[in-house]
Structures are given as structure tokens and as C-alpha cells.
PDB file of N, CA and C in Angstrom:
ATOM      1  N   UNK A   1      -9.443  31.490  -9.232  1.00  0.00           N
ATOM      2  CA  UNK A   1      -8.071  31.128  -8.916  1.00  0.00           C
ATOM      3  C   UNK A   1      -8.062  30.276  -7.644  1.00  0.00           C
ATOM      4  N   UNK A   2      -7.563  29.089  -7.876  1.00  0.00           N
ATOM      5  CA  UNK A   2      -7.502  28.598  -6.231  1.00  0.00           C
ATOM      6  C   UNK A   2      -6.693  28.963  -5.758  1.00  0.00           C
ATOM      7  N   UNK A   3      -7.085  28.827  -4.047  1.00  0.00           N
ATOM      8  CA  UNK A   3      -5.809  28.992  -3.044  1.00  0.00           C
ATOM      9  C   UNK A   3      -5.080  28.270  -2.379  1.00  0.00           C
ATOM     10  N   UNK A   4      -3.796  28.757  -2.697  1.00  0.00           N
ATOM     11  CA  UNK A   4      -3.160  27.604  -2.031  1.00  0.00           C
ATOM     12  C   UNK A   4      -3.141  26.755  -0.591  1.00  0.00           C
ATOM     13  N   UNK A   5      -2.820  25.707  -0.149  1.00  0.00           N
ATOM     14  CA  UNK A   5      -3.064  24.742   1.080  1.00  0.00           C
ATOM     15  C   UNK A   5      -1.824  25.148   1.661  1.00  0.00           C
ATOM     16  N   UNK A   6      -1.793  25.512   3.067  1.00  0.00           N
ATOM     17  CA  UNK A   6      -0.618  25.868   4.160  1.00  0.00           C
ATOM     18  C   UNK A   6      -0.471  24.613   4.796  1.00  0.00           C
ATOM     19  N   UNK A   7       0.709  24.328   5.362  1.00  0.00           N
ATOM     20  CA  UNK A   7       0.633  23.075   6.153  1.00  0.00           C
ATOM     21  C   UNK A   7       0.736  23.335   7.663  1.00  0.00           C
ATOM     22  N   UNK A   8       0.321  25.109   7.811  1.00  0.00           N
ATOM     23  CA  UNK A   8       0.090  25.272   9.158  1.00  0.00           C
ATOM     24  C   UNK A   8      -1.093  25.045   9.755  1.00  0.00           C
ATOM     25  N   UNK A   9      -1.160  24.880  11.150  1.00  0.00           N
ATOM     26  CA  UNK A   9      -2.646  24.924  11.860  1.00  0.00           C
ATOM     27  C   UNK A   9      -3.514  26.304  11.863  1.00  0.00           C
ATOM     28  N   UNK A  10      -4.537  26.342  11.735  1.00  0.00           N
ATOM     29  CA  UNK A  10      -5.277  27.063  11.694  1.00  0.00           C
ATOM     30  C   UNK A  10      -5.403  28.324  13.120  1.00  0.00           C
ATOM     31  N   UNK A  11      -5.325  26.844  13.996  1.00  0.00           N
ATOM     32  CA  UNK A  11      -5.812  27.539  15.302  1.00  0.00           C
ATOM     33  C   UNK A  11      -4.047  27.582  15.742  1.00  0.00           C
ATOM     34  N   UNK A  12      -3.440  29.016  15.947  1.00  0.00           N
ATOM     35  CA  UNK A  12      -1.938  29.315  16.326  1.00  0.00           C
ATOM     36  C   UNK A  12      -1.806  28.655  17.910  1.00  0.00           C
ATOM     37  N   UNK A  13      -1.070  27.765  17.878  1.00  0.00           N
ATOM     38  CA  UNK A  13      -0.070  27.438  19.168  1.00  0.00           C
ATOM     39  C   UNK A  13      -0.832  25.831  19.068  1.00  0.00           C
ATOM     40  N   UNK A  14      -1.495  25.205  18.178  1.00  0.00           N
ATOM     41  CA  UNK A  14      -2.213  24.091  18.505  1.00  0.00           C
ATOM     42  C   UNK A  14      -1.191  22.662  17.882  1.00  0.00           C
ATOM     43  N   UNK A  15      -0.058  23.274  16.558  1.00  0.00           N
ATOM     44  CA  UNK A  15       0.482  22.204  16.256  1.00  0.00           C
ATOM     45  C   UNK A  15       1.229  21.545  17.218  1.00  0.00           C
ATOM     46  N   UNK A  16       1.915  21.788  18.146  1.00  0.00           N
ATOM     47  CA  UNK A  16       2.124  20.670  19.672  1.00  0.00           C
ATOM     48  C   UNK A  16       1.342  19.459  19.440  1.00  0.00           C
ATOM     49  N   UNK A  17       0.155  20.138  20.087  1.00  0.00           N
ATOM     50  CA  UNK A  17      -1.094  19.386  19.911  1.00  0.00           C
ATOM     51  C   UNK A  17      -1.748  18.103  19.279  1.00  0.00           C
ATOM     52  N   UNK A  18      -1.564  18.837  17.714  1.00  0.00           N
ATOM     53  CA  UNK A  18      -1.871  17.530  16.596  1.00  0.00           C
ATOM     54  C   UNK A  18      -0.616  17.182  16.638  1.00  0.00           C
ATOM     55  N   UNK A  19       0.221  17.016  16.526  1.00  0.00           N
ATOM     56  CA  UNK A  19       1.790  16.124  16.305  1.00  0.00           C
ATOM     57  C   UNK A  19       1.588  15.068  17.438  1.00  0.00           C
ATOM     58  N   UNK A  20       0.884  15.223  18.962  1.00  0.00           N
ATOM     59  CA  UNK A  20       0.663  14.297  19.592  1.00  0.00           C
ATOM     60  C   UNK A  20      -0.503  13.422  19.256  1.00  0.00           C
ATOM     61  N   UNK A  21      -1.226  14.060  18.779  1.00  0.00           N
ATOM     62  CA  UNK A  21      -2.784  13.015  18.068  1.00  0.00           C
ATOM     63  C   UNK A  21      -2.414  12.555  17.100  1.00  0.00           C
ATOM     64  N   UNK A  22      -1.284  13.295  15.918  1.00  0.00           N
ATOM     65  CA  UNK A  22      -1.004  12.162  15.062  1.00  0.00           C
ATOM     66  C   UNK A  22      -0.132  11.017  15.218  1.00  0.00           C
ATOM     67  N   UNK A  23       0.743  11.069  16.390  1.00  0.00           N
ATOM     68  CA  UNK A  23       1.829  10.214  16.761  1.00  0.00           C
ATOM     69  C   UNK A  23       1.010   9.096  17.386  1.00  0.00           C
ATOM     70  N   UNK A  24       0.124   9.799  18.584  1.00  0.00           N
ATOM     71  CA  UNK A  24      -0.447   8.398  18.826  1.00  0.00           C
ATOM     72  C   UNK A  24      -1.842   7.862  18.190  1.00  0.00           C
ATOM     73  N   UNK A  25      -2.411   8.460  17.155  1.00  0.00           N
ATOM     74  CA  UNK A  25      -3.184   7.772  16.563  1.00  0.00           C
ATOM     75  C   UNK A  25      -2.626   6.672  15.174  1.00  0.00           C
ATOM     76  N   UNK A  26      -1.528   7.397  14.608  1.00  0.00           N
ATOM     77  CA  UNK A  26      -0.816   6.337  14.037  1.00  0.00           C
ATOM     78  C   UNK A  26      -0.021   4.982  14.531  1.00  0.00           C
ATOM     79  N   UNK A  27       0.330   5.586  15.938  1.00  0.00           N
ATOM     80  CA  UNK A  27       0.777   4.242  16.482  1.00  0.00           C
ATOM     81  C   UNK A  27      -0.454   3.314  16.200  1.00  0.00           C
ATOM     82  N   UNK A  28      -1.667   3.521  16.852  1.00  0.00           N
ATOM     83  CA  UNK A  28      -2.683   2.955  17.179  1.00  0.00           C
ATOM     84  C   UNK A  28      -2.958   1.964  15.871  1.00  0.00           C
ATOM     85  N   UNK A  29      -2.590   2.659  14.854  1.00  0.00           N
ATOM     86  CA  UNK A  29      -2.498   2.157  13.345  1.00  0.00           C
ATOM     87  C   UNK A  29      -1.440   0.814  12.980  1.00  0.00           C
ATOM     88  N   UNK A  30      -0.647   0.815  13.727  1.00  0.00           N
ATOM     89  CA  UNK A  30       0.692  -0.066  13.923  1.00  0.00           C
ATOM     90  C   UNK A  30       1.551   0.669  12.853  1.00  0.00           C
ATOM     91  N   UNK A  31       1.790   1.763  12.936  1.00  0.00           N
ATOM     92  CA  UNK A  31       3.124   2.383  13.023  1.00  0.00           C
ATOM     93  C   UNK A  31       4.377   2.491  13.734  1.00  0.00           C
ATOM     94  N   UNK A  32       5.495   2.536  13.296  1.00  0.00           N
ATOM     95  CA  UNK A  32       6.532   3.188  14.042  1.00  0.00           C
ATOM     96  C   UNK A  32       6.575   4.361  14.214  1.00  0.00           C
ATOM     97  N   UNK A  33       6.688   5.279  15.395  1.00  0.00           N
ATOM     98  CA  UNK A  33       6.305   6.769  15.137  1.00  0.00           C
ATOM     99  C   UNK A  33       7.215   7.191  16.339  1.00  0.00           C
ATOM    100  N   UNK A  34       8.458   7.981  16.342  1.00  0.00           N
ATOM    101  CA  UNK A  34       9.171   8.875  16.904  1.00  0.00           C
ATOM    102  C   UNK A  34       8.182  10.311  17.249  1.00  0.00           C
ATOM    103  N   UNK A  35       7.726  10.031  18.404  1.00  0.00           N
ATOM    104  CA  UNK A  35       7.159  10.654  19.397  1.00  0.00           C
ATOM    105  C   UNK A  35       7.945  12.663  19.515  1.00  0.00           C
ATOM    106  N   UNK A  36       8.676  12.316  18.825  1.00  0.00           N
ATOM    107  CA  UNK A  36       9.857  14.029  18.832  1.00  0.00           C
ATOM    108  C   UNK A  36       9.041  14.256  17.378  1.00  0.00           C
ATOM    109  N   UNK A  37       9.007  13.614  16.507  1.00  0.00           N
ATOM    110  CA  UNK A  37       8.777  13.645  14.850  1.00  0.00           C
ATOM    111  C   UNK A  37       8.002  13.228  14.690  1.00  0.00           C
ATOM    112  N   UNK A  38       6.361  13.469  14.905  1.00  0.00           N
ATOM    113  CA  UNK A  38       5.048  12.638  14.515  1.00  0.00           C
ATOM    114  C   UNK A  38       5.238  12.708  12.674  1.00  0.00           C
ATOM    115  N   UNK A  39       5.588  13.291  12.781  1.00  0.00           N
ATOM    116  CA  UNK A  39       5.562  14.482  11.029  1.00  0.00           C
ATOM    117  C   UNK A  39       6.416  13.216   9.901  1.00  0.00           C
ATOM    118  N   UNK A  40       7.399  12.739  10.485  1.00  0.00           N
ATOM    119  CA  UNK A  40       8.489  11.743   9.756  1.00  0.00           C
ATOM    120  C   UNK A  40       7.054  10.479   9.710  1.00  0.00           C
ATOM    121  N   UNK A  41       6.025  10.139  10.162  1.00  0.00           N
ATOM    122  CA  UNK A  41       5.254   8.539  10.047  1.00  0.00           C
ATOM    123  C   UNK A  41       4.765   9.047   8.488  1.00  0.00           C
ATOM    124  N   UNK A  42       4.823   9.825   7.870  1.00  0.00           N
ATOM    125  CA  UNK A  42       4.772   9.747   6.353  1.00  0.00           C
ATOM    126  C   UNK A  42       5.382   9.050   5.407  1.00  0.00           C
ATOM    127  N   UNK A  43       6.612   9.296   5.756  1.00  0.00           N
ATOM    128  CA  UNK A  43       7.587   8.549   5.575  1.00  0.00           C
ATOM    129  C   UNK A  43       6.786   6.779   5.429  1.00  0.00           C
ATOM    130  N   UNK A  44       6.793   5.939   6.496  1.00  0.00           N
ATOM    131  CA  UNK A  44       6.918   5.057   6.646  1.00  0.00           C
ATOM    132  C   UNK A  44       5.597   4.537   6.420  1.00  0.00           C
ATOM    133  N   UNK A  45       4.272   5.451   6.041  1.00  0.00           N
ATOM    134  CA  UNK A  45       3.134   5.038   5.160  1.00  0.00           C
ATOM    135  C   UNK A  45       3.689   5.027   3.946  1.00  0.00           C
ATOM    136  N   UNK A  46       4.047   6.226   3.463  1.00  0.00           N
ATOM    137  CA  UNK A  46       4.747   6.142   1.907  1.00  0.00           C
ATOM    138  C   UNK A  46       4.901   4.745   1.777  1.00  0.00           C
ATOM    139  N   UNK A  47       5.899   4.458   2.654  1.00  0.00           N
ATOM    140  CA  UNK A  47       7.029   3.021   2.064  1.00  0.00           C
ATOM    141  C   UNK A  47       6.271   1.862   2.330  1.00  0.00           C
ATOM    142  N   UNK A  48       5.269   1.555   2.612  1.00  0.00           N
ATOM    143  CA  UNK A  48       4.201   0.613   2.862  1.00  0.00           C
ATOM    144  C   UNK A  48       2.976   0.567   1.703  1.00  0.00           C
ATOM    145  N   UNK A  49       2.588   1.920   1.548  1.00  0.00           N
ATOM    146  CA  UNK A  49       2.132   1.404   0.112  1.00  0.00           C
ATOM    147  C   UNK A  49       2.699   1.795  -1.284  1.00  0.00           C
ATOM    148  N   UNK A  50       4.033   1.374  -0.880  1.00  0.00           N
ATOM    149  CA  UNK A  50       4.667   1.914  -2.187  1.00  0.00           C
ATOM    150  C   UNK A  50       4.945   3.202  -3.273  1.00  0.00           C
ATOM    151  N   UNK A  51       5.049   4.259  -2.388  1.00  0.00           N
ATOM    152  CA  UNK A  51       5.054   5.768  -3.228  1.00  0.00           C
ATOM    153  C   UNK A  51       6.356   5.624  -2.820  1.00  0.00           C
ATOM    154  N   UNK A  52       6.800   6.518  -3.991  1.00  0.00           N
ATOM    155  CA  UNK A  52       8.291   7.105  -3.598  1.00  0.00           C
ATOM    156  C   UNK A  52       8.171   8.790  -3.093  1.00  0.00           C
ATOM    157  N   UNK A  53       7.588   8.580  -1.814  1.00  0.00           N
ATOM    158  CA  UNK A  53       7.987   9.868  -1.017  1.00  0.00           C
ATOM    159  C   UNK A  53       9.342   9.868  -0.427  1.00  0.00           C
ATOM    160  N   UNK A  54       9.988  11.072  -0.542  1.00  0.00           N
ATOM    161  CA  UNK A  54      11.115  11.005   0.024  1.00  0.00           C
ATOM    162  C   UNK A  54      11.214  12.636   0.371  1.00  0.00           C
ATOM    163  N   UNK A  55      12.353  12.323   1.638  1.00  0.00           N
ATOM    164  CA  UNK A  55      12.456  14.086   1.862  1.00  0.00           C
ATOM    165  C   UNK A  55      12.855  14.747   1.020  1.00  0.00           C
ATOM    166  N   UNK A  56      12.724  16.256   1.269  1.00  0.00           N
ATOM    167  CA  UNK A  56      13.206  16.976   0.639  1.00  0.00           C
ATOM    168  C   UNK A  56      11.607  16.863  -0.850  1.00  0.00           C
ATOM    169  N   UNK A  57      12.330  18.110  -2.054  1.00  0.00           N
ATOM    170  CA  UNK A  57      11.165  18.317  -3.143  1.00  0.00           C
ATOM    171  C   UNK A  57      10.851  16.620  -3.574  1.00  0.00           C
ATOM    172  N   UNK A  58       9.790  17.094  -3.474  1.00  0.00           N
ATOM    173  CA  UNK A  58       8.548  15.914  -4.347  1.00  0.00           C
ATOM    174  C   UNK A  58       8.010  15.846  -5.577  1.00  0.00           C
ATOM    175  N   UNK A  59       8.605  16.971  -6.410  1.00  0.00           N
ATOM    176  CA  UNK A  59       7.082  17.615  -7.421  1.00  0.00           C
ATOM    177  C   UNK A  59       6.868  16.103  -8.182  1.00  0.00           C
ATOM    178  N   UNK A  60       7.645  15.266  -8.623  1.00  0.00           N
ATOM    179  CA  UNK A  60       7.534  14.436  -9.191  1.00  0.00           C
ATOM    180  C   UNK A  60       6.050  13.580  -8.947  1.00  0.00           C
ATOM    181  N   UNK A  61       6.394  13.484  -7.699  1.00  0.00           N
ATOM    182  CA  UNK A  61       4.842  13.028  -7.243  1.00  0.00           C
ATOM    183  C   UNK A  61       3.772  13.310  -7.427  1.00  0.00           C
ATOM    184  N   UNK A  62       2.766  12.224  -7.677  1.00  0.00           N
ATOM    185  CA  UNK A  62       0.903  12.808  -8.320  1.00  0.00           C
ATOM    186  C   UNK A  62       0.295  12.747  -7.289  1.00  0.00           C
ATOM    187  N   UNK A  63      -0.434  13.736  -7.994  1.00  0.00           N
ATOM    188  CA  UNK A  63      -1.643  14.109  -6.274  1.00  0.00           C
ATOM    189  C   UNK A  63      -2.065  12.869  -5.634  1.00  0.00           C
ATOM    190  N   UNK A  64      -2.383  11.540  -6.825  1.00  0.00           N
ATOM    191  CA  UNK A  64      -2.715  10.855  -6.634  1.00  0.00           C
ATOM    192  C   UNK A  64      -2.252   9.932  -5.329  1.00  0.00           C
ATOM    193  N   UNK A  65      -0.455  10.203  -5.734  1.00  0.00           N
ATOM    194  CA  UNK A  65       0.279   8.970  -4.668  1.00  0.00           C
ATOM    195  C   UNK A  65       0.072   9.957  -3.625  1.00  0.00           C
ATOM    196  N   UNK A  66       0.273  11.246  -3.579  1.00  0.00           N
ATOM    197  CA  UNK A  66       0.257  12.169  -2.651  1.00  0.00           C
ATOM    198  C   UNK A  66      -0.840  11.893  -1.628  1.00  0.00           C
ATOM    199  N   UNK A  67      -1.987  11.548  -2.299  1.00  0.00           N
ATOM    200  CA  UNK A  67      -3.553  11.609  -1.552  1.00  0.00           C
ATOM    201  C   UNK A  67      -3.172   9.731  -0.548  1.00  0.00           C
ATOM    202  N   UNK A  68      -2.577   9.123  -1.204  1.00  0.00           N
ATOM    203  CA  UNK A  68      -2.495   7.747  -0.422  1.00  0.00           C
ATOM    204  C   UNK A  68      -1.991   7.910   0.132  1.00  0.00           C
ATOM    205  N   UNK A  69      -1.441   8.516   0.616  1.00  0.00           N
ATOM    206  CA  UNK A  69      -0.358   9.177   1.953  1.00  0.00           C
ATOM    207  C   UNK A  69      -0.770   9.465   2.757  1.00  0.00           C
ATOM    208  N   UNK A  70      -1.619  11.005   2.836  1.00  0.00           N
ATOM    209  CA  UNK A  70      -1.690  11.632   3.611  1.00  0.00           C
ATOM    210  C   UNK A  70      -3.473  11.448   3.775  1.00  0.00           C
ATOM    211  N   UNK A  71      -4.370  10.894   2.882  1.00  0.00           N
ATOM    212  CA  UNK A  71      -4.929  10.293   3.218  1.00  0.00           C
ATOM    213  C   UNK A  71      -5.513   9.634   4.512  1.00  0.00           C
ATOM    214  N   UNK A  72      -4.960   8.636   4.949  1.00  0.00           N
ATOM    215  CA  UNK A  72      -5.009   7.619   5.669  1.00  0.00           C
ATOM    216  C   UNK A  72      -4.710   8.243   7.135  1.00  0.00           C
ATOM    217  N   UNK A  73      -3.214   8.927   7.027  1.00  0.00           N
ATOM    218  CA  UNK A  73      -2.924  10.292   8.485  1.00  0.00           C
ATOM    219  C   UNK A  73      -4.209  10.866   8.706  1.00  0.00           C
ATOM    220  N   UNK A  74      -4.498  11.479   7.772  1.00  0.00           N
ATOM    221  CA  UNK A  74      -5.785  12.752   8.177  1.00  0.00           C
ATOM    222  C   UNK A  74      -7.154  12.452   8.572  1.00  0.00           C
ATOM    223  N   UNK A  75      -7.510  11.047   7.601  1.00  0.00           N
ATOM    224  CA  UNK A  75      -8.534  10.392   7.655  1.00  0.00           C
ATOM    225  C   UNK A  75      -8.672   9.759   9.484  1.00  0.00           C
ATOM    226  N   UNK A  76      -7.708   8.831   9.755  1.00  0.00           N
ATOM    227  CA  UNK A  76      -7.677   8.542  11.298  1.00  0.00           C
ATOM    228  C   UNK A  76      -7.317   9.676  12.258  1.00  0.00           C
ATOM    229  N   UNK A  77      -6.830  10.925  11.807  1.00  0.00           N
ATOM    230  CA  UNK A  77      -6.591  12.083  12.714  1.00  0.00           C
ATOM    231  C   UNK A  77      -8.417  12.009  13.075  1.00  0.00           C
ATOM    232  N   UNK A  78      -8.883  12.350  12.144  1.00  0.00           N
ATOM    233  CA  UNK A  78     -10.315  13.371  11.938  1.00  0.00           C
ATOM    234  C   UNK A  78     -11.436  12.347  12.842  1.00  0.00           C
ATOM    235  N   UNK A  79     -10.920  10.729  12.425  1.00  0.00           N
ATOM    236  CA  UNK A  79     -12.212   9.926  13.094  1.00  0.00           C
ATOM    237  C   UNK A  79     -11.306   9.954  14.589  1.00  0.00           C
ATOM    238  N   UNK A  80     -10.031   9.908  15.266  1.00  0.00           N
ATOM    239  CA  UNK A  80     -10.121  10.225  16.409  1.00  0.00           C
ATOM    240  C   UNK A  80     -11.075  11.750  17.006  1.00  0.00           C
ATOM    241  N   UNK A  81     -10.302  12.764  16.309  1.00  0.00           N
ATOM    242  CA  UNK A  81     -11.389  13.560  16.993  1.00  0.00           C
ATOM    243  C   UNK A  81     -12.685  14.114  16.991  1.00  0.00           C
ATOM    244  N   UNK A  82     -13.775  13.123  15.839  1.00  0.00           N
ATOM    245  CA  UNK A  82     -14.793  12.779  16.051  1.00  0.00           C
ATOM    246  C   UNK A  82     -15.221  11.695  17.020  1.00  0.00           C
ATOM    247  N   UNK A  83     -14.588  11.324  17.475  1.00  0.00           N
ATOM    248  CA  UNK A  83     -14.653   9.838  18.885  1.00  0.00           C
ATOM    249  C   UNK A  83     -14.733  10.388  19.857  1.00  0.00           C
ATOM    250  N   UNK A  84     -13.974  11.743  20.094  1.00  0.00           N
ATOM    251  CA  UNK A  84     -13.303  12.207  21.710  1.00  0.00           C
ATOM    252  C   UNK A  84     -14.308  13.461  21.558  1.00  0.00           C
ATOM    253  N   UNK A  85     -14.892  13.839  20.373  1.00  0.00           N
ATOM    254  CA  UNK A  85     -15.959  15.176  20.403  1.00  0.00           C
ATOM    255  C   UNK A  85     -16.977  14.193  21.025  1.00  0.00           C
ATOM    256  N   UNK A  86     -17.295  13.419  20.579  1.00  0.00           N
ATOM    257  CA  UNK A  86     -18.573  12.534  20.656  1.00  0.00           C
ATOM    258  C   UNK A  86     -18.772  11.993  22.176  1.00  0.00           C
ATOM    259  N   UNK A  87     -17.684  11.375  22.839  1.00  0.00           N
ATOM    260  CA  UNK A  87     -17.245  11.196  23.717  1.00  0.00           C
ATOM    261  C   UNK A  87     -17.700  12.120  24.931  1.00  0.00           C
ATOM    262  N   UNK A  88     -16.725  13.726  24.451  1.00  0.00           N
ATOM    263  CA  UNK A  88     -17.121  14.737  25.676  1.00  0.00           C
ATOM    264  C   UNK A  88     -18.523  14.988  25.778  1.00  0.00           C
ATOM    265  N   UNK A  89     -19.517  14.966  25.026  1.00  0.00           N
ATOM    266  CA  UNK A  89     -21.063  15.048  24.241  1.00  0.00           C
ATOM    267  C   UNK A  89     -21.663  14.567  25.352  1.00  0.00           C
ATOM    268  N   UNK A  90     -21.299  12.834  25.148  1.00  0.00           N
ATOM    269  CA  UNK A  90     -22.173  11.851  25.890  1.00  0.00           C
ATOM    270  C   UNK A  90     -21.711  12.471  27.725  1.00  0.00           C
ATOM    271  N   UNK A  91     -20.614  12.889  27.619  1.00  0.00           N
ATOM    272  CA  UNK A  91     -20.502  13.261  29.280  1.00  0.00           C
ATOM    273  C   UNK A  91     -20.645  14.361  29.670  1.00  0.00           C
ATOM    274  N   UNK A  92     -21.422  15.056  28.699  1.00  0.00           N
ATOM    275  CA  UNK A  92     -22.160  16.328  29.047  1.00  0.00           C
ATOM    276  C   UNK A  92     -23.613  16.247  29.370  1.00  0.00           C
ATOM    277  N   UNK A  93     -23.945  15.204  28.968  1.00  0.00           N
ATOM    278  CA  UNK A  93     -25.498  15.161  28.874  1.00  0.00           C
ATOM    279  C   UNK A  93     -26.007  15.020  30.550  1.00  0.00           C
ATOM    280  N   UNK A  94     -27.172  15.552  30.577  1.00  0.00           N
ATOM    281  CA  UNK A  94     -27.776  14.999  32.041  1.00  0.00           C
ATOM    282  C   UNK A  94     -27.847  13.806  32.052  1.00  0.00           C
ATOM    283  N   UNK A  95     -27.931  13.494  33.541  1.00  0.00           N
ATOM    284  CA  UNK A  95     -28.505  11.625  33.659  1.00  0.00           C
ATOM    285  C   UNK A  95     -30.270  12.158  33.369  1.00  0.00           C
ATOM    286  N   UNK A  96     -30.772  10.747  32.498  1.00  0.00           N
ATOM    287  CA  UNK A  96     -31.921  10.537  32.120  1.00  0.00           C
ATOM    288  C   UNK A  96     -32.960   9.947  33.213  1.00  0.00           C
ATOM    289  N   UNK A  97     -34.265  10.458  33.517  1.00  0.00           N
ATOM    290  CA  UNK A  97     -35.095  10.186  34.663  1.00  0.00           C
ATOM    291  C   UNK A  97     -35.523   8.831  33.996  1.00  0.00           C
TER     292      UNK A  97
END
């Protein structure tokens, strides 16, 4: 039986957090992104590559258009914080003799 996907964070008190990494990593994307509502730049991927996401129920929607969506959010969430892991890494290391 699969289980179902939550759209909460894993780690409790951290969504603050990602709503600011997704706001400004989508900017970074050339988004418009209301800094109160990181959550609404779905919206305005939707309407760029053409899904009809809209608020409120979706079922209509295929995983498929679903995945071009949220996709692209999660995908640049994940390579920012592989950049800034990688990042703290290199400034952990000793200086080399």
C-alpha cells in the first residue's frame, strides 16, 4: 500500500525556513515571488508552462502537469542546499600545508 505525501516539513518549526529558500531561490529563477507567500510562486510557474493549476481542488490535474510544477521549485530548492552544504564543507576544512 503506498503512503501518502504530507506537504509538511519533516523537521517541526523549519517551514519559516524553506518558504524563505523557496522565495529567494525562485526569485533567483526570475520569478515574481511575494516574500509573505513563497507558497503562491506555483501559481506563476503553472502559468508559464501552461498547466491549469489553480487554487483551491486540482484532482483534474495529471501527475504529469503536477510534476512540471513542482518539479522545477524542488529541483532548485535541493541544488541550493546542496551549494550552501558544500559551501559550509569547504569552510570547514583545515588550511592545507
Amino acid at each position: 500500500m503506498a503512503r501518502r505525501r504530507s506537504n509538511r516539513a519533516i523537521v517541526p518549526g523549519s517551514e519559516h525556513g524553506l518558504g524563505l529558500l523557496k522565495a529567494q531561490v525562485m526569485k533567483n529563477q526570475g520569478y515574481s515571488v511575494n516574500p509573505e507567500r513563497p507558497d503562491l510562486v506555483k501559481y506563476e510557474v503553472a502559468r508559464t508552462l501552461g498547466v491549469p493549476l489553480q487554487q483551491g481542488y486540482n484532482g483534474q490535474l495529471s501527475s504529469e502537469d503536477a510534476g512540471k510544477v513542482g518539479g522545477p521549485i524542488g529541483g532548485a530548492m535541493v541544488r541550493e542546499l546542496v551549494r550552501m552544504a558544500q559551501q559550509q564543507l569547504a569552510n570547514q576544512r583545515p588550511p592545507q600545508r
